[in-house]
PDB file of N, CA and C in Angstrom:
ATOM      1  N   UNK A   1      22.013  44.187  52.844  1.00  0.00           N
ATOM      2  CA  UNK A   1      23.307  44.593  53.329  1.00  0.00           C
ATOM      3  C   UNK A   1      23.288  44.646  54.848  1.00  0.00           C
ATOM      4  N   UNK A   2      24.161  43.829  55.404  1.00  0.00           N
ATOM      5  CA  UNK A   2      24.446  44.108  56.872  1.00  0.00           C
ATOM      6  C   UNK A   2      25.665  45.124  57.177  1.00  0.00           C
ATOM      7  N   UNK A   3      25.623  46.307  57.938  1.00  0.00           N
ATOM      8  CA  UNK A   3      26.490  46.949  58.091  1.00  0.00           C
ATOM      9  C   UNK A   3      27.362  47.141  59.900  1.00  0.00           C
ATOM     10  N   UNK A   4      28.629  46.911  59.582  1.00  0.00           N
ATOM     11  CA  UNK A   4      29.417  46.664  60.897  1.00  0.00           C
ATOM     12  C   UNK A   4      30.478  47.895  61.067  1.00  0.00           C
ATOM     13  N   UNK A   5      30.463  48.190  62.232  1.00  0.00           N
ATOM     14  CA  UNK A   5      31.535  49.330  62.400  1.00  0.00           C
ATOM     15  C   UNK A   5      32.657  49.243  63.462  1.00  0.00           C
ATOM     16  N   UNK A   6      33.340  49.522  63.372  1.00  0.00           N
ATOM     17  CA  UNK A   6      34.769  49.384  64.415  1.00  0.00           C
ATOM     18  C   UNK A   6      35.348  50.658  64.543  1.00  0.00           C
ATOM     19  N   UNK A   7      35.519  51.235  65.863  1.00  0.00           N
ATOM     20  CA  UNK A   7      36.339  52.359  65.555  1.00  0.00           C
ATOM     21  C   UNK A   7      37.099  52.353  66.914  1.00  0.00           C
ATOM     22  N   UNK A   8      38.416  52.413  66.767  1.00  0.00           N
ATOM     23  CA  UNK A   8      39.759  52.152  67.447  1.00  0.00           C
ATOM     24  C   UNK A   8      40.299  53.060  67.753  1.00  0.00           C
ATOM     25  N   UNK A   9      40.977  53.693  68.986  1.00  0.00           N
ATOM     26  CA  UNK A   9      41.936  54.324  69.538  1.00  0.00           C
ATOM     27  C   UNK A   9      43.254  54.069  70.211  1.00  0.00           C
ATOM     28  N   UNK A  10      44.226  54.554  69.547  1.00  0.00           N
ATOM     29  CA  UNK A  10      45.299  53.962  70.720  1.00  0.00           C
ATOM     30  C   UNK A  10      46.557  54.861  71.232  1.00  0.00           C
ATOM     31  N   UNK A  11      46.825  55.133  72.610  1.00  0.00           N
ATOM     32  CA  UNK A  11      47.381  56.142  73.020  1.00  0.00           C
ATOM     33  C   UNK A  11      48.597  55.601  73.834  1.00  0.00           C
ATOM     34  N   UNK A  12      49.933  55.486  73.458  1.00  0.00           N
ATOM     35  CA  UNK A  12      50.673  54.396  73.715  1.00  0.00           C
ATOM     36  C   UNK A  12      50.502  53.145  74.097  1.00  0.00           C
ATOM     37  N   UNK A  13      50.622  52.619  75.307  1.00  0.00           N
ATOM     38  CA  UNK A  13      49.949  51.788  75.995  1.00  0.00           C
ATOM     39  C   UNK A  13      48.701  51.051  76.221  1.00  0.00           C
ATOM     40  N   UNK A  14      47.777  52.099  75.965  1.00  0.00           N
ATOM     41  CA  UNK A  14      46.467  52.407  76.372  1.00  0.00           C
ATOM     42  C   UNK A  14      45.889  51.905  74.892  1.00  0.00           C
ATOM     43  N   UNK A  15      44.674  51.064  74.767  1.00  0.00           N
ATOM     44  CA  UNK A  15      43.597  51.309  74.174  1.00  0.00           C
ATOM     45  C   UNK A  15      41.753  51.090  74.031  1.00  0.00           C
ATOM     46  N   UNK A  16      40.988  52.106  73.113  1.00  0.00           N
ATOM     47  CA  UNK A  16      40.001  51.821  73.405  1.00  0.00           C
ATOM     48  C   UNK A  16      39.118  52.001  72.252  1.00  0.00           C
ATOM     49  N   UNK A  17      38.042  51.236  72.516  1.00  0.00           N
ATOM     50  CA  UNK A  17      37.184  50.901  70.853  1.00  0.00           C
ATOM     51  C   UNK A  17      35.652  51.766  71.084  1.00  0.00           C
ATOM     52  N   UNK A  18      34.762  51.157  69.965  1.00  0.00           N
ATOM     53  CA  UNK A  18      33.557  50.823  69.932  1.00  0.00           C
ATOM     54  C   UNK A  18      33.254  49.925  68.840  1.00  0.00           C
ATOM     55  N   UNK A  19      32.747  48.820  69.028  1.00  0.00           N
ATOM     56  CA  UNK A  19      32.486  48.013  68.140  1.00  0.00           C
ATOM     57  C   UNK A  19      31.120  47.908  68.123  1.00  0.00           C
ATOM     58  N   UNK A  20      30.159  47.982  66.723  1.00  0.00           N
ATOM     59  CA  UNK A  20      28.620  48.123  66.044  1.00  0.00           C
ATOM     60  C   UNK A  20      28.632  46.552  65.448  1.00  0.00           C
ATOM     61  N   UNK A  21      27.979  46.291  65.766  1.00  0.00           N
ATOM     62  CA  UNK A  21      26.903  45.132  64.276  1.00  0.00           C
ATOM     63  C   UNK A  21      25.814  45.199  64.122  1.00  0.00           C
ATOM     64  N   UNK A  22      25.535  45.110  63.088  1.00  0.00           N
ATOM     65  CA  UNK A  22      23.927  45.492  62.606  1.00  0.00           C
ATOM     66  C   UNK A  22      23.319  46.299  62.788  1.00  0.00           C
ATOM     67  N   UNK A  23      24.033  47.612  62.041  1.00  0.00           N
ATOM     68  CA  UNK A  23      23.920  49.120  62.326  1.00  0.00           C
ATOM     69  C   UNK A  23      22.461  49.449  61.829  1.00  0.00           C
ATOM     70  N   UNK A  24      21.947  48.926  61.044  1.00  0.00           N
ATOM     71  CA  UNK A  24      20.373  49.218  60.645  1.00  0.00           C
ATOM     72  C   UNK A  24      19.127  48.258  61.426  1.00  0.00           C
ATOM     73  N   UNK A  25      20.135  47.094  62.316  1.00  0.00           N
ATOM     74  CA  UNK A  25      19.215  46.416  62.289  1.00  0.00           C
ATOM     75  C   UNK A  25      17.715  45.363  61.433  1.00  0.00           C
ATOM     76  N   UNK A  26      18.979  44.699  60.857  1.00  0.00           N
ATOM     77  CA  UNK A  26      17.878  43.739  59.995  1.00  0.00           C
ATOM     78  C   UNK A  26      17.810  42.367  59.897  1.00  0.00           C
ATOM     79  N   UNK A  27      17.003  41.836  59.641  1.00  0.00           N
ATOM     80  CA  UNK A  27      16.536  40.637  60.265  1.00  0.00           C
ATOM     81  C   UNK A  27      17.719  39.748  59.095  1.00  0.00           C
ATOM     82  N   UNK A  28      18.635  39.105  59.010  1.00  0.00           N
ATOM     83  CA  UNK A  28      19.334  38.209  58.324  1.00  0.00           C
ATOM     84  C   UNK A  28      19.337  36.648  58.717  1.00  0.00           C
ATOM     85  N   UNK A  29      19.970  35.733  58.347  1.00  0.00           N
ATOM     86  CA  UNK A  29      20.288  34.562  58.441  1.00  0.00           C
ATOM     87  C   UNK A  29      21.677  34.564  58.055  1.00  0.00           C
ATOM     88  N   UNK A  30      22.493  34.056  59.547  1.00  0.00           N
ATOM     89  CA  UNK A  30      23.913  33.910  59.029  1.00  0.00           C
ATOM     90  C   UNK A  30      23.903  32.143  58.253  1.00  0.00           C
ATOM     91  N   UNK A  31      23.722  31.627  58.388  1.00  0.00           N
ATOM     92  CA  UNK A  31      23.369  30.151  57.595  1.00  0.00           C
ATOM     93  C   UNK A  31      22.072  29.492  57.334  1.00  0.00           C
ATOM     94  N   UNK A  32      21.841  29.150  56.067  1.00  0.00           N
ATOM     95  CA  UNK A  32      20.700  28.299  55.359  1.00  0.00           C
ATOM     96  C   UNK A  32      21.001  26.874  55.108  1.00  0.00           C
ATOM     97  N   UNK A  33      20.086  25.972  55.059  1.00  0.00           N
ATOM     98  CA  UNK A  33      20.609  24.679  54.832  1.00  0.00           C
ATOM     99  C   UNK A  33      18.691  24.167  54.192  1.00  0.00           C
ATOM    100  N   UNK A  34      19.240  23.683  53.027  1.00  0.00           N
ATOM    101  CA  UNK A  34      18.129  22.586  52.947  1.00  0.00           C
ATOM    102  C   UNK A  34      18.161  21.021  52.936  1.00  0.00           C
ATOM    103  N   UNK A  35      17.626  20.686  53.367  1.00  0.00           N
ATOM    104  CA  UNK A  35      17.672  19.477  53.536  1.00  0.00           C
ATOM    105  C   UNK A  35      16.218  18.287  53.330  1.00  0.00           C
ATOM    106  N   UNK A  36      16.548  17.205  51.988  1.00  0.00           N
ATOM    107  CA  UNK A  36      15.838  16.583  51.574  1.00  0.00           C
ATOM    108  C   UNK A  36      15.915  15.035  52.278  1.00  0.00           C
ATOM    109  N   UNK A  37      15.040  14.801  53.026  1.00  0.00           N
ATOM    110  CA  UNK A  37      14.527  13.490  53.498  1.00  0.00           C
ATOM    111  C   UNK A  37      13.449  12.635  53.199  1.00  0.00           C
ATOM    112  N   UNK A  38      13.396  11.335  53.121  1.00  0.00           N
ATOM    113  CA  UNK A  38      12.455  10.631  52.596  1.00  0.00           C
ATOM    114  C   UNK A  38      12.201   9.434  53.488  1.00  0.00           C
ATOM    115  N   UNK A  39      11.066   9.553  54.892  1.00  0.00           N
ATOM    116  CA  UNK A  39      11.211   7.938  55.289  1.00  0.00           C
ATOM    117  C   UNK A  39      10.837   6.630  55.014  1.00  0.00           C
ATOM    118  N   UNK A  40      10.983   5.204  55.360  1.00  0.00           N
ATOM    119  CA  UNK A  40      10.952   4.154  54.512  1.00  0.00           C
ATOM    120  C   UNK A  40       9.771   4.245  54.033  1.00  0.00           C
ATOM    121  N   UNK A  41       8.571   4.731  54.875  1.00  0.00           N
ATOM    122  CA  UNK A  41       7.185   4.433  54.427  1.00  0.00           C
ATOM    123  C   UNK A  41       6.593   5.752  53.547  1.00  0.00           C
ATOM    124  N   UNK A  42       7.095   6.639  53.595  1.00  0.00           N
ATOM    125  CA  UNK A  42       6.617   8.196  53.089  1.00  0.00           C
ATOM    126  C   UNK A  42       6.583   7.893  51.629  1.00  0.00           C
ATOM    127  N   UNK A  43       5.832   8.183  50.651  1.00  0.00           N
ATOM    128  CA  UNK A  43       5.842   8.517  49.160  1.00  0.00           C
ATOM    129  C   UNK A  43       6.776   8.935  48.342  1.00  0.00           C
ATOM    130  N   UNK A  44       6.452  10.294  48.856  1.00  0.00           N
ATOM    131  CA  UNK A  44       7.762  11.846  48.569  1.00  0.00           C
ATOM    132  C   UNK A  44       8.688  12.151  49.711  1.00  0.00           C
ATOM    133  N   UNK A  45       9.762  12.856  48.803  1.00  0.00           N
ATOM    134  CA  UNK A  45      10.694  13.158  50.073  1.00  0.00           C
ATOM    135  C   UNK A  45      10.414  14.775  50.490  1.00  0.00           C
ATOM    136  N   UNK A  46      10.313  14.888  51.938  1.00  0.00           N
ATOM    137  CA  UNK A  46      10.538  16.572  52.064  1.00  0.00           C
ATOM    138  C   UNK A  46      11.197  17.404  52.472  1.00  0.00           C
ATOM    139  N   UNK A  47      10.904  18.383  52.018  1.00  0.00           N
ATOM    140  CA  UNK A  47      12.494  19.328  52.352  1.00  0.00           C
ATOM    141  C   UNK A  47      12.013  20.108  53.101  1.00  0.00           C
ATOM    142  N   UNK A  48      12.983  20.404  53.951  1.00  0.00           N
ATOM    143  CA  UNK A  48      13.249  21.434  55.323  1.00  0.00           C
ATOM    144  C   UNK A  48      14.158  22.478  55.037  1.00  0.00           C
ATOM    145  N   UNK A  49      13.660  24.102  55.465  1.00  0.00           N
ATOM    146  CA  UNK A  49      14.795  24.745  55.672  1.00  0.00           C
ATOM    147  C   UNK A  49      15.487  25.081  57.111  1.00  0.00           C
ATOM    148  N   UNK A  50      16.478  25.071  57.478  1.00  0.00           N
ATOM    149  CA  UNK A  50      17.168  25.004  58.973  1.00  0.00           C
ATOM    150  C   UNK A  50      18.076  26.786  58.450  1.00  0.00           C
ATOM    151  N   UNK A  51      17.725  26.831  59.336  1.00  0.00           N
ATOM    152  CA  UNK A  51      18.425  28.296  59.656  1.00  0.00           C
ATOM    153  C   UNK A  51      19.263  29.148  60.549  1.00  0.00           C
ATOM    154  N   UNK A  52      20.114  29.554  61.117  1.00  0.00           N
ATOM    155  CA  UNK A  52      20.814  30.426  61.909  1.00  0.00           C
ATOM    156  C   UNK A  52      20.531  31.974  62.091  1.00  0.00           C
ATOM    157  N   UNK A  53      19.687  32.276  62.418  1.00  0.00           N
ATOM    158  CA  UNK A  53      19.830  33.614  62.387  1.00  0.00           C
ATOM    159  C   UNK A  53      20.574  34.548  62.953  1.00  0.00           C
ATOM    160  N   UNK A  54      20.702  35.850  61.825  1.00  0.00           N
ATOM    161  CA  UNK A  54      21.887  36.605  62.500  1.00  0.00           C
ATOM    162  C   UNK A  54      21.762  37.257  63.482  1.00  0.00           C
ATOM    163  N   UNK A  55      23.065  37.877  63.657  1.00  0.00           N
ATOM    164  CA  UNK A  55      23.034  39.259  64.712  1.00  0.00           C
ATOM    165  C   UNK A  55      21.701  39.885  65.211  1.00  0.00           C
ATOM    166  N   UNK A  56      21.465  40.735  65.378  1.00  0.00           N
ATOM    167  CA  UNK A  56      20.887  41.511  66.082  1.00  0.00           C
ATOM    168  C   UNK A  56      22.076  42.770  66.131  1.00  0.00           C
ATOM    169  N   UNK A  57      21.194  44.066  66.205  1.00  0.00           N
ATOM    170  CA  UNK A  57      21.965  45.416  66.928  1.00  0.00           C
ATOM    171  C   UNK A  57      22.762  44.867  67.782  1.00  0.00           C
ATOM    172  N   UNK A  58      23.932  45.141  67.872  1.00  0.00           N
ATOM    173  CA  UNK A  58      25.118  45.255  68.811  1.00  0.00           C
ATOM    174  C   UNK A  58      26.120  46.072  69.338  1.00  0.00           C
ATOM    175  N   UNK A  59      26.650  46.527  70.210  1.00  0.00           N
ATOM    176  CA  UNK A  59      27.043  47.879  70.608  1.00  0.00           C
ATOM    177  C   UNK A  59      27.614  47.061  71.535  1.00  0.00           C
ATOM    178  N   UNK A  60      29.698  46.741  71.586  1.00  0.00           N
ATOM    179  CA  UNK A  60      30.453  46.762  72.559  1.00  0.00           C
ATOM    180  C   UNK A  60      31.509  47.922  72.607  1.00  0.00           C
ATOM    181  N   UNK A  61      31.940  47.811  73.741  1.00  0.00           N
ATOM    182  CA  UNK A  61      32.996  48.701  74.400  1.00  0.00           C
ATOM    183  C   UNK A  61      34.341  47.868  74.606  1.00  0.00           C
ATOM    184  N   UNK A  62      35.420  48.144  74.530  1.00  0.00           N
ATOM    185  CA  UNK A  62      36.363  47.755  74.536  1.00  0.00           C
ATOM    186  C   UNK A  62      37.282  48.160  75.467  1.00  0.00           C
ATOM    187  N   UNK A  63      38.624  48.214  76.282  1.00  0.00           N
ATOM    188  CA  UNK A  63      39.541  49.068  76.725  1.00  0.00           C
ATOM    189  C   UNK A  63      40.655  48.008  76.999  1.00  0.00           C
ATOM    190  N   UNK A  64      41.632  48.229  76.633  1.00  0.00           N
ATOM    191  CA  UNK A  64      43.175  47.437  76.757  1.00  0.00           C
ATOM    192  C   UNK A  64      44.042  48.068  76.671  1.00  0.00           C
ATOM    193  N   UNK A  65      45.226  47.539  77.663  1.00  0.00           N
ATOM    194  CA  UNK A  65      46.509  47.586  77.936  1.00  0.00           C
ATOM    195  C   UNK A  65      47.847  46.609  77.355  1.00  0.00           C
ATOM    196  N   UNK A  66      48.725  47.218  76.325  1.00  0.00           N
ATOM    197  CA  UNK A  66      49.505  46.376  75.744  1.00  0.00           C
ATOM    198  C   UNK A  66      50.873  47.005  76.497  1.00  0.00           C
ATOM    199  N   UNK A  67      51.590  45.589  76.625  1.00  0.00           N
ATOM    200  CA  UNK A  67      52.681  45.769  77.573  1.00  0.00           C
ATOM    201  C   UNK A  67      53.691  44.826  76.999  1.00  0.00           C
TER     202      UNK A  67
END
């Protein structure tokens, strides 16, 4: 489980956040891919995994003006 948090304020005009990702911090992969190749001269074909890894801990600040 990856856990994300948002928490919003808004005072007419005025607003302001805190935005979390990866409140525990854990090692994920936002995308997996395997992929099977075989070149002309090779026997067998082999497979690769390619990966994206996720987030990391994150901690922004926010502040805006709607007009």
């Amino acid at each position: 489980w990856i856990t994300d948090a948002s928490l919003n304020f808004q005072w007419g005009h005025f607003g302001a956040g805190i935005i979390t990702e990866n409140i525990f911090n854990k090692e994920w992969n936002e995308t997996q891919f395997a992929t099977t190749s075989r070149l002309k001269n090779e026997p067998d074909a082999v497979t690769e995994i390619h990966f994206t890894p996720g987030t990391p801990f994150n901690l922004r600040a926010m502040i805006s003006y709607k007009f």
